[in-house]
PDB file of N, CA and C in Angstrom:
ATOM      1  N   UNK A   1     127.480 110.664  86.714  1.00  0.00           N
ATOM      2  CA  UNK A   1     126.238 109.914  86.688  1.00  0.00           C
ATOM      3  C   UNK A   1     125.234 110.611  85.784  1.00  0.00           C
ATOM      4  N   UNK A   2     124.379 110.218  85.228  1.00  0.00           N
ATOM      5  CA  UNK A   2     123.617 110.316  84.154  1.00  0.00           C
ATOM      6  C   UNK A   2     122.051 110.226  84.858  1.00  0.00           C
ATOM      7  N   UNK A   3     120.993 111.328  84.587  1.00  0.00           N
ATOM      8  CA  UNK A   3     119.507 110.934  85.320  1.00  0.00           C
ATOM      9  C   UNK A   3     119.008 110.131  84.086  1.00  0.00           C
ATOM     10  N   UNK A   4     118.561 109.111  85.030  1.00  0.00           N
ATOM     11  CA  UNK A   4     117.517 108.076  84.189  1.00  0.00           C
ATOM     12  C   UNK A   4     116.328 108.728  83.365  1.00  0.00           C
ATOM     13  N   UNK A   5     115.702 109.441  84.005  1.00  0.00           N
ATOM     14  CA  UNK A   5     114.442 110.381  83.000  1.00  0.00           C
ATOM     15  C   UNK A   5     114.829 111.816  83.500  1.00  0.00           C
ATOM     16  N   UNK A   6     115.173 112.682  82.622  1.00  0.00           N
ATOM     17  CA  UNK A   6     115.230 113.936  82.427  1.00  0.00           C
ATOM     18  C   UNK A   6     113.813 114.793  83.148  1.00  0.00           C
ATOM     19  N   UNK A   7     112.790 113.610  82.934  1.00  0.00           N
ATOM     20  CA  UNK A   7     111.621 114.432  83.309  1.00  0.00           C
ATOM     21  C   UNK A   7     111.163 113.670  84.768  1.00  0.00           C
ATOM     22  N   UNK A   8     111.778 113.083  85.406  1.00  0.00           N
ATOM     23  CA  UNK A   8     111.505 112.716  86.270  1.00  0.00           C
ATOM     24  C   UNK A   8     111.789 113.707  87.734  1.00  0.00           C
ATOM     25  N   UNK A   9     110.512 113.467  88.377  1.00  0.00           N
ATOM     26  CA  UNK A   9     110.846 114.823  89.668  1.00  0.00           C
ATOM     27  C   UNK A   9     111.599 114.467  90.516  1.00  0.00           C
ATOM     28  N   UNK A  10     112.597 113.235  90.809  1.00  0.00           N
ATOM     29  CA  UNK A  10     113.552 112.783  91.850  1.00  0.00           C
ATOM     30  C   UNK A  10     114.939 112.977  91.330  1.00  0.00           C
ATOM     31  N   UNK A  11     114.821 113.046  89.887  1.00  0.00           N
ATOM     32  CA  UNK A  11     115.750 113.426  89.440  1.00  0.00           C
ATOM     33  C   UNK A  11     117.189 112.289  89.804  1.00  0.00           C
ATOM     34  N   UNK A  12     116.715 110.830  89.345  1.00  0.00           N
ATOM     35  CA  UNK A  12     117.593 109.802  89.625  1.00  0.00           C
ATOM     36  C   UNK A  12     118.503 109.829  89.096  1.00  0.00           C
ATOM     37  N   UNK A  13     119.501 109.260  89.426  1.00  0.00           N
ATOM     38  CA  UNK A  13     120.648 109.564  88.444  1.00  0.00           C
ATOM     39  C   UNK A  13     121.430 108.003  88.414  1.00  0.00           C
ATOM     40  N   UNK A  14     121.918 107.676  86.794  1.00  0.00           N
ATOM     41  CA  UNK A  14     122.466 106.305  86.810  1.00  0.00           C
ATOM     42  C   UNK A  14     123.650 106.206  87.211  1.00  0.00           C
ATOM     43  N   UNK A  15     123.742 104.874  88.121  1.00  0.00           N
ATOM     44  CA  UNK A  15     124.915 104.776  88.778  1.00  0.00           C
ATOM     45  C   UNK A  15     126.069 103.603  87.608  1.00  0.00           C
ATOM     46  N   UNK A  16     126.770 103.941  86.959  1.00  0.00           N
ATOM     47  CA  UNK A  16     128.017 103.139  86.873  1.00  0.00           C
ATOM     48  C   UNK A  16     127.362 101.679  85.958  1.00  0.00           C
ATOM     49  N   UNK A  17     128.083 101.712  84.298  1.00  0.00           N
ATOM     50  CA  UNK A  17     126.746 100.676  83.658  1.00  0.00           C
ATOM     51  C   UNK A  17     127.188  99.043  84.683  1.00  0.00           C
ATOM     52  N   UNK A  18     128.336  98.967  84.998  1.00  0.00           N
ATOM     53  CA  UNK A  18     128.943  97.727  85.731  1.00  0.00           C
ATOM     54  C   UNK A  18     128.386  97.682  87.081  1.00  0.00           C
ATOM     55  N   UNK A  19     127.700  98.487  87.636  1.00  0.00           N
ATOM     56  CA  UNK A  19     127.177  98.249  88.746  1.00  0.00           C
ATOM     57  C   UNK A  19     125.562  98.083  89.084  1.00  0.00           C
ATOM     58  N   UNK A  20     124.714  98.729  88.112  1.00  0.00           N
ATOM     59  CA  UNK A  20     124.039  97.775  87.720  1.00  0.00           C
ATOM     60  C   UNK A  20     123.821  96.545  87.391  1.00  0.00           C
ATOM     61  N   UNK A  21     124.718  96.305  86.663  1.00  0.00           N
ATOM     62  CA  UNK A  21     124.956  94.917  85.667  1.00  0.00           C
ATOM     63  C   UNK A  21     124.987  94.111  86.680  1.00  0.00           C
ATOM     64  N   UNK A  22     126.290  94.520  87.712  1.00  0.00           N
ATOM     65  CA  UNK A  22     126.248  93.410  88.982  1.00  0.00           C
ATOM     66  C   UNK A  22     125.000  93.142  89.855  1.00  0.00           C
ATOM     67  N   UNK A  23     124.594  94.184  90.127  1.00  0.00           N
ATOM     68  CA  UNK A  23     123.254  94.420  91.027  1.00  0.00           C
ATOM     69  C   UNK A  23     121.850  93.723  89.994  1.00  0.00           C
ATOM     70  N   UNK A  24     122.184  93.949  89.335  1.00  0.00           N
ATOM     71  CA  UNK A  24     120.650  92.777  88.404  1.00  0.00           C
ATOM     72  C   UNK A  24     121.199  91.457  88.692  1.00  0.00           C
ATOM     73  N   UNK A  25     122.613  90.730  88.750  1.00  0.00           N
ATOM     74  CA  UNK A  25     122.864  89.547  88.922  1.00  0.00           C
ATOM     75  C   UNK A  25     123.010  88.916  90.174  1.00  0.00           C
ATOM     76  N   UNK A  26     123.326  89.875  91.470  1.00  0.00           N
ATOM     77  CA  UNK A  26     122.724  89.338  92.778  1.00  0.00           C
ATOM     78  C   UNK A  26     121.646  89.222  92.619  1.00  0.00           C
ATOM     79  N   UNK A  27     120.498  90.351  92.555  1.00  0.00           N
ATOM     80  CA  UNK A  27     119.346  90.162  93.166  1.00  0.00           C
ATOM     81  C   UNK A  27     118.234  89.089  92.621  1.00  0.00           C
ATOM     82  N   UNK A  28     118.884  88.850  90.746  1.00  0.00           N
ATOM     83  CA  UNK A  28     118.191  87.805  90.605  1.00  0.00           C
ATOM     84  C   UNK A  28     119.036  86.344  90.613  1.00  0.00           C
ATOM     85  N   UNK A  29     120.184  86.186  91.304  1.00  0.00           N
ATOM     86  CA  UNK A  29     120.228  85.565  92.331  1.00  0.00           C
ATOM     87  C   UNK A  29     119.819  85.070  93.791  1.00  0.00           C
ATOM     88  N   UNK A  30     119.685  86.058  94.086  1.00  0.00           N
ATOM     89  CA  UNK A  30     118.847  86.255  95.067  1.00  0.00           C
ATOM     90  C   UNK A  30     117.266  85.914  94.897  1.00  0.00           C
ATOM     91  N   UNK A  31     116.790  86.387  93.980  1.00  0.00           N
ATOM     92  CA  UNK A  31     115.118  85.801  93.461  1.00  0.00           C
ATOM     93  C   UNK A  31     115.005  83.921  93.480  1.00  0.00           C
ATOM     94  N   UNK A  32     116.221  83.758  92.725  1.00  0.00           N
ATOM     95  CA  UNK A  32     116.316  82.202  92.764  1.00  0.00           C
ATOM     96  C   UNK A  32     116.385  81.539  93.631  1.00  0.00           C
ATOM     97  N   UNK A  33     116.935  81.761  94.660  1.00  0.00           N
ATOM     98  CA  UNK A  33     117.280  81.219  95.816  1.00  0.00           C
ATOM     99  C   UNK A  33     115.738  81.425  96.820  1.00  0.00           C
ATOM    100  N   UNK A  34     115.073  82.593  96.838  1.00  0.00           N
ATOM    101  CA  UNK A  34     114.295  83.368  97.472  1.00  0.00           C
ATOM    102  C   UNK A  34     113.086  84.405  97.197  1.00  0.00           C
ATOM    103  N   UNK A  35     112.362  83.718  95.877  1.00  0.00           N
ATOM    104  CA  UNK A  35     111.169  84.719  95.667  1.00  0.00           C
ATOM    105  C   UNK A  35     110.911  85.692  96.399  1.00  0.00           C
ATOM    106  N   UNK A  36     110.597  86.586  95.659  1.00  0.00           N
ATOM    107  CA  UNK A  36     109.925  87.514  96.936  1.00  0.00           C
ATOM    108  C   UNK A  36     109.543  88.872  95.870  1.00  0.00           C
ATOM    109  N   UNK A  37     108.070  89.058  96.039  1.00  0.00           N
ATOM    110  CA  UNK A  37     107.777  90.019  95.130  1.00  0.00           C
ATOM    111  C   UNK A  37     108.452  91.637  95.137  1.00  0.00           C
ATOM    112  N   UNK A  38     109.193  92.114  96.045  1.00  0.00           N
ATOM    113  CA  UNK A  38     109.670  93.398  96.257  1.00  0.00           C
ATOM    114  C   UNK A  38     111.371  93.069  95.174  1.00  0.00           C
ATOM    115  N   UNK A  39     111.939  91.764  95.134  1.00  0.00           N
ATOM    116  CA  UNK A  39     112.591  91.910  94.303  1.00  0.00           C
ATOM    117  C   UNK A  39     112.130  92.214  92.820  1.00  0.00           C
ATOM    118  N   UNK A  40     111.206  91.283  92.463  1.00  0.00           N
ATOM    119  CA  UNK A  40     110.946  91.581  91.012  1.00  0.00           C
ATOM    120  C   UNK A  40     110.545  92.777  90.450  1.00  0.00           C
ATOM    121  N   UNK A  41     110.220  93.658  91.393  1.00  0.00           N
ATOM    122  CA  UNK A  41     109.474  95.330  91.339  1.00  0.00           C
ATOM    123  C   UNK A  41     111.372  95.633  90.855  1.00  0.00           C
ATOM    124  N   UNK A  42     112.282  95.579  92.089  1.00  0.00           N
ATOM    125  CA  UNK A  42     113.417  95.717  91.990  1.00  0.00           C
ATOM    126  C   UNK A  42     114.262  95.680  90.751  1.00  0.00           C
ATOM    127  N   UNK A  43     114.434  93.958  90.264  1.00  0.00           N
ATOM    128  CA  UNK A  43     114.874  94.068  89.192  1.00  0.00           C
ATOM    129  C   UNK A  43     114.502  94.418  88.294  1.00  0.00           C
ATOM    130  N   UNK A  44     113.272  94.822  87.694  1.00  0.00           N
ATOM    131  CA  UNK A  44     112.890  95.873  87.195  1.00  0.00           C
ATOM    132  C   UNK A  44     113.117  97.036  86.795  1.00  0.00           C
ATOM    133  N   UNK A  45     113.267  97.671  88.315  1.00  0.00           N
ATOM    134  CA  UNK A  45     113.809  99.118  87.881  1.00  0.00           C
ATOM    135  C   UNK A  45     115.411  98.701  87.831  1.00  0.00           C
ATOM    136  N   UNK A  46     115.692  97.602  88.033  1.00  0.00           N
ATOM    137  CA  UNK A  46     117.307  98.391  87.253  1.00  0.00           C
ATOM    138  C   UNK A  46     117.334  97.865  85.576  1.00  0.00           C
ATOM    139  N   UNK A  47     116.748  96.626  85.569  1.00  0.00           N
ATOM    140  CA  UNK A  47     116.209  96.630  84.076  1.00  0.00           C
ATOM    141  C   UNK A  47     116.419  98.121  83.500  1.00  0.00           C
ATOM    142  N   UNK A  48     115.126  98.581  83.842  1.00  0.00           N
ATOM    143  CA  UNK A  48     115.099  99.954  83.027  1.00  0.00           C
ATOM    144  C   UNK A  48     116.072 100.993  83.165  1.00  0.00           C
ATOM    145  N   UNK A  49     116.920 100.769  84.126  1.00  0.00           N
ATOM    146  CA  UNK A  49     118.064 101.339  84.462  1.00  0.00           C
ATOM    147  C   UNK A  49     118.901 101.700  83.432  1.00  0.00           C
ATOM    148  N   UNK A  50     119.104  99.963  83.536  1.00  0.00           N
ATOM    149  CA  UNK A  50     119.673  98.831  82.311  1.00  0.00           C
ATOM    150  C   UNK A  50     119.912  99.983  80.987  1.00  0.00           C
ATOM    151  N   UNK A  51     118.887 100.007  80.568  1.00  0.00           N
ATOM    152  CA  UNK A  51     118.696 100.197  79.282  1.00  0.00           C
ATOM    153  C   UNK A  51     118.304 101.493  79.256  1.00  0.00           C
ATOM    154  N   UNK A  52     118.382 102.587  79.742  1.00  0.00           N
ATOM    155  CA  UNK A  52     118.308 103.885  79.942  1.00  0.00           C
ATOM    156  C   UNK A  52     119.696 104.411  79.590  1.00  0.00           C
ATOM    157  N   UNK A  53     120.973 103.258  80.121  1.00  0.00           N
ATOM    158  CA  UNK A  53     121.675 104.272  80.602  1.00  0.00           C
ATOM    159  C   UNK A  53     122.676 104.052  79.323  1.00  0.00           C
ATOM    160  N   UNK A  54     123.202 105.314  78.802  1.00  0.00           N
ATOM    161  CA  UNK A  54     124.256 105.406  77.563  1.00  0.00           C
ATOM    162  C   UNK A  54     125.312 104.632  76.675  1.00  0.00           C
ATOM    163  N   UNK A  55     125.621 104.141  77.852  1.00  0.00           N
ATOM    164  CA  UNK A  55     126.542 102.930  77.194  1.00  0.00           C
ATOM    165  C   UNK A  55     125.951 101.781  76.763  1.00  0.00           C
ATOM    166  N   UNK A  56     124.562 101.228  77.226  1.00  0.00           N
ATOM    167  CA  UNK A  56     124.162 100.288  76.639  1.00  0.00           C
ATOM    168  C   UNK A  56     123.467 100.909  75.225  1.00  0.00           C
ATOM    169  N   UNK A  57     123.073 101.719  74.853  1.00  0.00           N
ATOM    170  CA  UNK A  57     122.770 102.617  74.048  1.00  0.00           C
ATOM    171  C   UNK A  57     123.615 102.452  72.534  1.00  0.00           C
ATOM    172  N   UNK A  58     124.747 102.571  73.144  1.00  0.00           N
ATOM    173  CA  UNK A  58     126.005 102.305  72.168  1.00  0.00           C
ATOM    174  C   UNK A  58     126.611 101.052  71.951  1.00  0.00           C
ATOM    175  N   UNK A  59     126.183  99.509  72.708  1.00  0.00           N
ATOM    176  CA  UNK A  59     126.092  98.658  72.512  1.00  0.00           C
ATOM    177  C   UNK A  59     125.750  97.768  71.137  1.00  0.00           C
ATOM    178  N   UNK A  60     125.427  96.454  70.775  1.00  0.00           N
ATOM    179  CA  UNK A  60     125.041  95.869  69.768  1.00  0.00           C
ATOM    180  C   UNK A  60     123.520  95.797  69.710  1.00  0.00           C
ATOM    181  N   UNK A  61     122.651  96.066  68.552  1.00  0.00           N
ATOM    182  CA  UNK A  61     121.459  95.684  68.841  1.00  0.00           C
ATOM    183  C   UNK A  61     121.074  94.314  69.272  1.00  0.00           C
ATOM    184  N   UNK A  62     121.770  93.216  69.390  1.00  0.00           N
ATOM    185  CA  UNK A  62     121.473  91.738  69.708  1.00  0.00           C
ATOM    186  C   UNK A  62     121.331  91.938  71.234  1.00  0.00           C
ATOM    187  N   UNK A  63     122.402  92.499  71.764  1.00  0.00           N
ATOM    188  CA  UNK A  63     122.627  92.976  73.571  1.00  0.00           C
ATOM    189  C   UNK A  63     121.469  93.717  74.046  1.00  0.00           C
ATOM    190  N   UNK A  64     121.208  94.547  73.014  1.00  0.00           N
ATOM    191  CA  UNK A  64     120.257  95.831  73.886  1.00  0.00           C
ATOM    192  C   UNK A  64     118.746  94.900  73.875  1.00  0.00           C
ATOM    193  N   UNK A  65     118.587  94.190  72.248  1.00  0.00           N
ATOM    194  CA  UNK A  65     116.975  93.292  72.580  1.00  0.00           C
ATOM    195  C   UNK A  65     117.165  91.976  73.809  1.00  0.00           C
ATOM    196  N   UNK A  66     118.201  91.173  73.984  1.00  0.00           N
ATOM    197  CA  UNK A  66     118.369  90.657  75.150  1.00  0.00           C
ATOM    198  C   UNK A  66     117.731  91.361  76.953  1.00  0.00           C
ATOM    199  N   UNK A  67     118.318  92.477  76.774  1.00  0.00           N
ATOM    200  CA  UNK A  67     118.176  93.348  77.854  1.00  0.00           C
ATOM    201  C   UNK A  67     116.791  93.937  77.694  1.00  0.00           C
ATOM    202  N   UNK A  68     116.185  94.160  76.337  1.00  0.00           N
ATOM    203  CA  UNK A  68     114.310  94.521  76.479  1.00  0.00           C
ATOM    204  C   UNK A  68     113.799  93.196  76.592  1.00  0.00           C
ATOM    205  N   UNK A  69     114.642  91.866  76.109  1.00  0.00           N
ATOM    206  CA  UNK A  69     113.816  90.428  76.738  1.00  0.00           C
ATOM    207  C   UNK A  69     113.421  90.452  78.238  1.00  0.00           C
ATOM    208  N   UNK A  70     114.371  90.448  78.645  1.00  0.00           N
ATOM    209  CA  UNK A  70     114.953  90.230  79.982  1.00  0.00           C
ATOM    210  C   UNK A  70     113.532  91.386  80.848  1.00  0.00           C
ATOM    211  N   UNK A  71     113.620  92.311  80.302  1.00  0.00           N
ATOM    212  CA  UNK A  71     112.734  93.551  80.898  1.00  0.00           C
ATOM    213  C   UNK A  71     111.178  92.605  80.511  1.00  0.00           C
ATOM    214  N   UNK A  72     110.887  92.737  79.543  1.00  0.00           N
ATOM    215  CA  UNK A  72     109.469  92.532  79.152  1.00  0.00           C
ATOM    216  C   UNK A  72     109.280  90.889  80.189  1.00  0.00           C
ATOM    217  N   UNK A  73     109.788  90.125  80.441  1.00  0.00           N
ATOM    218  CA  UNK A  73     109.773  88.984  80.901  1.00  0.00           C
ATOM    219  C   UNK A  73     109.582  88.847  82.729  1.00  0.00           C
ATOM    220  N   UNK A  74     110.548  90.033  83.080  1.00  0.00           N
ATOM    221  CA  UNK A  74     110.254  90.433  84.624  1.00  0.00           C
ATOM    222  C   UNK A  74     109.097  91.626  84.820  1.00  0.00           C
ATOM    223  N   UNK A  75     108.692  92.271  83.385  1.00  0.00           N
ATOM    224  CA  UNK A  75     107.932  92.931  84.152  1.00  0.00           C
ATOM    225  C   UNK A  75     106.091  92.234  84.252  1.00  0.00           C
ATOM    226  N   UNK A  76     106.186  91.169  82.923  1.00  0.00           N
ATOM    227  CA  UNK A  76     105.185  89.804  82.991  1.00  0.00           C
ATOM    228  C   UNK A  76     105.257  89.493  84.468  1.00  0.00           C
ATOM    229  N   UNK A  77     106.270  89.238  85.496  1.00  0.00           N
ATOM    230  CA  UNK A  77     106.450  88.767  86.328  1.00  0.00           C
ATOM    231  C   UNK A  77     105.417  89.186  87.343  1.00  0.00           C
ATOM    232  N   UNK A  78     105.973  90.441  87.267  1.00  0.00           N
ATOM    233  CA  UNK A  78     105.389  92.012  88.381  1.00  0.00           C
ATOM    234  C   UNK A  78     104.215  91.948  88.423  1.00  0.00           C
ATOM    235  N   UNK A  79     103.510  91.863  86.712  1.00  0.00           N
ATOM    236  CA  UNK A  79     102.077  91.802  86.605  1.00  0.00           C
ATOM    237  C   UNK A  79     101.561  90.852  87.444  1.00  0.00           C
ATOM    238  N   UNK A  80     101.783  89.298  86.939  1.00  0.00           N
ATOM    239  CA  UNK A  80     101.216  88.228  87.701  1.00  0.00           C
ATOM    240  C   UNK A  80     101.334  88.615  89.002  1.00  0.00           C
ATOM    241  N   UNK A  81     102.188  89.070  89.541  1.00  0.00           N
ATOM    242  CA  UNK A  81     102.352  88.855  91.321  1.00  0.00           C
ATOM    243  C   UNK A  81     101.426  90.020  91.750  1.00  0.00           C
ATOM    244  N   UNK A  82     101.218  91.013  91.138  1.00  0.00           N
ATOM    245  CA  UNK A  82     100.028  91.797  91.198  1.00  0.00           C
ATOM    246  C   UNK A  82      98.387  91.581  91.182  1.00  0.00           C
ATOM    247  N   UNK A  83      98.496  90.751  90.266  1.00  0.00           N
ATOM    248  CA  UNK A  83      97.463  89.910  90.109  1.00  0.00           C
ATOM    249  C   UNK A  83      96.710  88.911  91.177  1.00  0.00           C
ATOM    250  N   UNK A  84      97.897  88.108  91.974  1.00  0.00           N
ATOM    251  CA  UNK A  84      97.742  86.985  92.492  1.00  0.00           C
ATOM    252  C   UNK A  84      97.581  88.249  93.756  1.00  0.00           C
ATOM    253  N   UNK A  85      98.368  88.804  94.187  1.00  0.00           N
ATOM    254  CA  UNK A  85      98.282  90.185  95.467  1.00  0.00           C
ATOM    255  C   UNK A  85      96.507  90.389  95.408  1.00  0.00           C
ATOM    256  N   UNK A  86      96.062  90.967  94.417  1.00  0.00           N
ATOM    257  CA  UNK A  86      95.195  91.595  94.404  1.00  0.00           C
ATOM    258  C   UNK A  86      93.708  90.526  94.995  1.00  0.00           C
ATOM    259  N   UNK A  87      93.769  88.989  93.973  1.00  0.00           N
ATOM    260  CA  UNK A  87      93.178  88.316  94.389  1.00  0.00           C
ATOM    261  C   UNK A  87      93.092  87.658  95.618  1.00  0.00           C
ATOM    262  N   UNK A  88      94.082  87.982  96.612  1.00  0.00           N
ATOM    263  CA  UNK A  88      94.574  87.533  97.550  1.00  0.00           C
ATOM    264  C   UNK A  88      93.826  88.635  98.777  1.00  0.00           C
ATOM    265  N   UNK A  89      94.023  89.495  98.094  1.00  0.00           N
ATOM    266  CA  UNK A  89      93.424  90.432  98.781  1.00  0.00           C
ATOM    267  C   UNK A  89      92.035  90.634  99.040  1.00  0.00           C
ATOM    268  N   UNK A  90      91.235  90.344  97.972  1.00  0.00           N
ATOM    269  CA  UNK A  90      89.661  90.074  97.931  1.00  0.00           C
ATOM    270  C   UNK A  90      89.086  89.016  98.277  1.00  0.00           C
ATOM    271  N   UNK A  91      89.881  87.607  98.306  1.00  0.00           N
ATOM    272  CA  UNK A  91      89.645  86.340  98.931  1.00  0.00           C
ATOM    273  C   UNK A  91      89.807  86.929 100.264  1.00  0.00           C
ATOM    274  N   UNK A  92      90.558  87.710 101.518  1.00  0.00           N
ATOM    275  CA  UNK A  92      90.769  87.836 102.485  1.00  0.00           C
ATOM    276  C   UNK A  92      89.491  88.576 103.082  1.00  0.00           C
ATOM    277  N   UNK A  93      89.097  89.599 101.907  1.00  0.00           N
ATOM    278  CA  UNK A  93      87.819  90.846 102.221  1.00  0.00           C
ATOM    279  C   UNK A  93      86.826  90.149 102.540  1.00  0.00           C
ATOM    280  N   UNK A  94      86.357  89.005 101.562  1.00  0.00           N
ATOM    281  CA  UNK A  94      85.575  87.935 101.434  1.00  0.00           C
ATOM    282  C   UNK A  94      85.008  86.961 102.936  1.00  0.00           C
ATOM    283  N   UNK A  95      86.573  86.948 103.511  1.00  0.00           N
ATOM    284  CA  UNK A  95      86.288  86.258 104.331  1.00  0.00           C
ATOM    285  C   UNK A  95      85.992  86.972 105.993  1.00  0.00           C
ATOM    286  N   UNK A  96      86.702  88.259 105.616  1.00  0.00           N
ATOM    287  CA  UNK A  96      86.073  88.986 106.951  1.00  0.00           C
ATOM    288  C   UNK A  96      84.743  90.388 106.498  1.00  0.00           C
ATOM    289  N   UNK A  97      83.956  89.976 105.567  1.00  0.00           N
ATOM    290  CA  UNK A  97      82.664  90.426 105.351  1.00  0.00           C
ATOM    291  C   UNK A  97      81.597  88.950 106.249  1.00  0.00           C
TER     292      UNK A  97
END
């Protein structure tokens, strides 16, 4: 296994590029079927997983910008649901001031 950031203090380490691969395709299976903002945080980090880890590295550049689509597009996602969280949150403050 391979650590995702060298400089990272958990010192993660990538699991297997095919098991990722699978695990981004349940869970955003799973998204489809079942929004839910803790996935999109999710697919995310394996996004970056994704594309951290060596073998995609050595891939085609057409594959690897697919896979920074794919990233930049869920992490748009993350933002909005952050967004809508946050406002959600101050409409609530709002109402018990």
């Amino acid at each position: 296994m391979r650590c995702l950031d060298s400089n990272a203090s958990d010192g993660e380490e990538l699991p297997d590029v095919t098991v990722i691969q699978t695990a981004l395709c349940y869970l955003m299976t799973r998204y489809a079927s079942r929004p839910c903002a803790g996935l999109i945080i999710t697919i995310v980090h394996h996004l970056r997983m994704l594309l951290a880890h060596p073998d995609i590295a050595s891939q085609s550049e057409d594959r690897r910008k697919i896979h920074r689509e794919l990233l930049r597009q869920w992490q748009a996602m993350a933002e909005q649901q952050q967004k809508t969280d946050a406002h959600r949150v101050r409409s609530q403050q709002v109402v018990w001031h």
